[in-house]
Protein backbone atom coordinates (compact mmCIF):
# COMPACT_ATOMS: atom_id res chain seq x y z
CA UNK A 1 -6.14 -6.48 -13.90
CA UNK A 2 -6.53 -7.81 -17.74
CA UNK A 3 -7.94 -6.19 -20.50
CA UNK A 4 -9.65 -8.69 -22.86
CA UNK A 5 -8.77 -7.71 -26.23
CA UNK A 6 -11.18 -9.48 -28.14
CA UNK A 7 -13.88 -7.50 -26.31
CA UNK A 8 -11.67 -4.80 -25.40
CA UNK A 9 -13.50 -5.02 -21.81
CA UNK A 10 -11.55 -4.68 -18.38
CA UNK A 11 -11.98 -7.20 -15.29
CA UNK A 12 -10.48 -7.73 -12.35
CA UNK A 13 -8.77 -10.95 -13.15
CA UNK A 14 -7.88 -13.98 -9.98
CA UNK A 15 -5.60 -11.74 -7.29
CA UNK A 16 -2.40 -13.26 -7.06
CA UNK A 17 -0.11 -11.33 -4.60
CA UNK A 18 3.71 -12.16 -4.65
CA UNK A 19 6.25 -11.11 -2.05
CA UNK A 20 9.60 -11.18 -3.10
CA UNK A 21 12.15 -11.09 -0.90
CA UNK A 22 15.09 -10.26 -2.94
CA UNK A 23 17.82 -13.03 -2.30
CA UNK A 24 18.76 -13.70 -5.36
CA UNK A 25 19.48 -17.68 -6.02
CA UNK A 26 20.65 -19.41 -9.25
CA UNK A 27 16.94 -19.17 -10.57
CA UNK A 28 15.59 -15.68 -9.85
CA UNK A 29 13.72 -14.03 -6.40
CA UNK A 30 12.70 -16.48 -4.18
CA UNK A 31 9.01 -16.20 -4.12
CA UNK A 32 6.24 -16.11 -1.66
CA UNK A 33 3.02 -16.51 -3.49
CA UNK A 34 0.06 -15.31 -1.28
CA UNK A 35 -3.78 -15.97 -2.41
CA UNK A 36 -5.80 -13.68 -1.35
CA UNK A 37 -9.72 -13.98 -1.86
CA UNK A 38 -11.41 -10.31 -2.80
CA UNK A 39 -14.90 -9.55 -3.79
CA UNK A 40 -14.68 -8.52 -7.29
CA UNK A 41 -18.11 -7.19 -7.84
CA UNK A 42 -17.27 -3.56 -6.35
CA UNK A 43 -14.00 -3.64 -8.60
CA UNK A 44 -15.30 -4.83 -12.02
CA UNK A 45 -18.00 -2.41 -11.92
CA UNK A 46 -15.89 0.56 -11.52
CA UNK A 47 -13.60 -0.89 -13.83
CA UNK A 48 -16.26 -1.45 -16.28
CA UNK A 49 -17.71 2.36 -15.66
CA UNK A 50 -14.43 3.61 -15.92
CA UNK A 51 -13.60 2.03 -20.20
CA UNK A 52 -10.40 3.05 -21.33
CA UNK A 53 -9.45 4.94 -17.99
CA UNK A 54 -9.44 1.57 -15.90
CA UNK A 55 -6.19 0.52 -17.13
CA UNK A 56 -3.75 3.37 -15.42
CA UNK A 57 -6.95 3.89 -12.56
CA UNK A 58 -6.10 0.24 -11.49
CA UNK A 59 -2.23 1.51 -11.60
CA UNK A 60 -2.85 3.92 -9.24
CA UNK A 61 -4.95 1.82 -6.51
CA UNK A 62 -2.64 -0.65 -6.40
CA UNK A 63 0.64 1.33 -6.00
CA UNK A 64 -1.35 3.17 -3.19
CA UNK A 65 -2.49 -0.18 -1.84
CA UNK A 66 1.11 -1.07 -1.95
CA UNK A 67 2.38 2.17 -0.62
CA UNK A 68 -0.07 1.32 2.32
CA UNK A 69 1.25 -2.40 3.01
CA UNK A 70 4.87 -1.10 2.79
CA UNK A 71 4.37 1.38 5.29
CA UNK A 72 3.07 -1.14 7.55
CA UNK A 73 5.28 -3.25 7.07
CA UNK A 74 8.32 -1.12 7.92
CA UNK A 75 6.80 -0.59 11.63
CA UNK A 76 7.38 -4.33 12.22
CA UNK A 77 10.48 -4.82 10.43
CA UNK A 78 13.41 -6.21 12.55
CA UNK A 79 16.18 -3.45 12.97
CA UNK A 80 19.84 -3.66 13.50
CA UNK A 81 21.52 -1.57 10.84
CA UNK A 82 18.84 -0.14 9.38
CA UNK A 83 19.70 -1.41 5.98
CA UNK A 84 16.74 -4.39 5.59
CA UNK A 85 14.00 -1.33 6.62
CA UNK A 86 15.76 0.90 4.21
CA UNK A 87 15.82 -1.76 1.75
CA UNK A 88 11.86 -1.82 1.45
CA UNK A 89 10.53 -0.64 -1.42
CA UNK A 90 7.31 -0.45 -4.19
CA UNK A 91 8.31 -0.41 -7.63
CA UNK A 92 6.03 1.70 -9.89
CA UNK A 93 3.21 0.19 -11.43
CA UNK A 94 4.28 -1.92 -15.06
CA UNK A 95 1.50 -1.30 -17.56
CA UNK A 96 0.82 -2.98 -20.43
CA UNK A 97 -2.25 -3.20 -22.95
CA UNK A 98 -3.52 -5.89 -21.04
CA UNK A 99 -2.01 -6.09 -17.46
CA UNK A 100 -1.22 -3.98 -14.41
CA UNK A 101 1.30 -4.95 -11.67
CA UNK A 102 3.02 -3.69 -9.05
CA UNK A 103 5.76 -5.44 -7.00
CA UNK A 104 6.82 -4.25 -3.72
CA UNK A 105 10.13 -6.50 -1.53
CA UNK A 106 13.03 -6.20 0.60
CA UNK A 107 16.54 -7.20 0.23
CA UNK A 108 18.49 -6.37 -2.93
CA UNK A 109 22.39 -5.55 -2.80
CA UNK A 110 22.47 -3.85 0.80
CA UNK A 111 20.23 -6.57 2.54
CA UNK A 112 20.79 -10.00 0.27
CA UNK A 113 19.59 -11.93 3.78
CA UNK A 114 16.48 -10.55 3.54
CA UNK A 115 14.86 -13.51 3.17
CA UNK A 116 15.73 -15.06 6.11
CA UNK A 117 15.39 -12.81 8.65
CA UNK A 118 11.44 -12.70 6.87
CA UNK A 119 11.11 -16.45 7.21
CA UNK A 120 13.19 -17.52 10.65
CA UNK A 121 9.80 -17.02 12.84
CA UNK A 122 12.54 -18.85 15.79
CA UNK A 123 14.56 -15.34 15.96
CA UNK A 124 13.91 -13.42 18.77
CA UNK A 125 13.45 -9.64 17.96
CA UNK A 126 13.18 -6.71 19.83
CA UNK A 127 9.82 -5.35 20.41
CA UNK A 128 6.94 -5.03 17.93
CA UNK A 129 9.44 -6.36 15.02
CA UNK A 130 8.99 -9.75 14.23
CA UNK A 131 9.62 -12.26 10.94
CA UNK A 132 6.93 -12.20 8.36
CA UNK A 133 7.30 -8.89 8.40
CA UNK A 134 5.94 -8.32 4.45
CA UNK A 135 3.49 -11.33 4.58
CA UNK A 136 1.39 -10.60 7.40
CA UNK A 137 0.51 -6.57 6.37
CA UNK A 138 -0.05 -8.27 3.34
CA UNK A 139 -2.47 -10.72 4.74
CA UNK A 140 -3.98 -8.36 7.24
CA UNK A 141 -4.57 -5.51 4.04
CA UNK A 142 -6.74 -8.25 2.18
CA UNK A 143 -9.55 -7.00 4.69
CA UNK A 144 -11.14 -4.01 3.01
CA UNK A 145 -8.73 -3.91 0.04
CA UNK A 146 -11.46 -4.77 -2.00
CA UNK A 147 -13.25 -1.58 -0.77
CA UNK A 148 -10.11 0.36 -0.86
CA UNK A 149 -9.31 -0.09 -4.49
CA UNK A 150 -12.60 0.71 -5.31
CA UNK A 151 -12.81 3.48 -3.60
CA UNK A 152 -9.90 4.93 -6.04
CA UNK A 153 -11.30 3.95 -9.02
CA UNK A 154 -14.62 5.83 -8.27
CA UNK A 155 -12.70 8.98 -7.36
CA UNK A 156 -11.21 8.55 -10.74
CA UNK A 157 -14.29 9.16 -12.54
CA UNK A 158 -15.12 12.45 -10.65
């Protein structure tokens, strides 16, 4: 979401979804960027109705839509030690004037091979877990998520 400050109106700007996976290389995260396509109109109108309240509204729908994908995403997980499921987490929302984000991943200190076990789609895995395990909730979420997040922003303005 972006705030234009010349206007000081609030739009939904192009979705970009990133999943990071949390093996850390020289450079940073590696980085899965996802495009998703979303029908804006429900979203900019409630952002637009909702002024100087859209800003931490839009906060609050995406950490829930993120919430939402996590929890998916755990069911599918692959499990040996528990440690790459426990390792899944949504950061709070980061908020400034003009932006809203919120970044959810696996891996980190106790599960730095996070990354592969997301990517080897050759690895057999027990049961309902498989690889891709934040990408496809992801994917399958961008159905309705439109709907979703607009659904929170109207409650906000109750």
């Amino acid at each position: 979401i972006r705030r234009a400050p010349e206007t000081d109106t609030v739009a939904m700007a192009t979705p970009r979804f990133e999943v990071f996976t949390g093996a850390k290389r020289i450079q940073g995260p590696v980085r899965h960027l996802l495009g998703l396509e979303l029908d804006m109109g429900p979203l900019n109108e409630a952002l637009a109705a909702l002024g100087a309240a859209a800003i931490p509204a839009a906060a609050k729908a995406f950490y829930q839509e993120a919430e939402r994908i996590m929890t998916a995403s755990k069911e599918i997980v692959p499990v040996d030690t528990g440690a790459l499921r426990a390792s899944g987490h949504v950061q709070l929302p980061e908020v400034s004037a003009l932006n809203v984000s919120v970044t959810l991943g696996y891996g980190g200190p106790a599960a730095p091979y996070s990354v592969y076990v997301h990517e080897n789609t050759m690895a057999r895995h027990k049961e309902g877990q498989q690889a891709k395990f934040l990408e496809r909730p992801m994917l399958e979420a961008a159905e309705g998520m439109e709907a979703r997040l607009a659904d929170v922003l109207r409650a906000e303005m109750e």
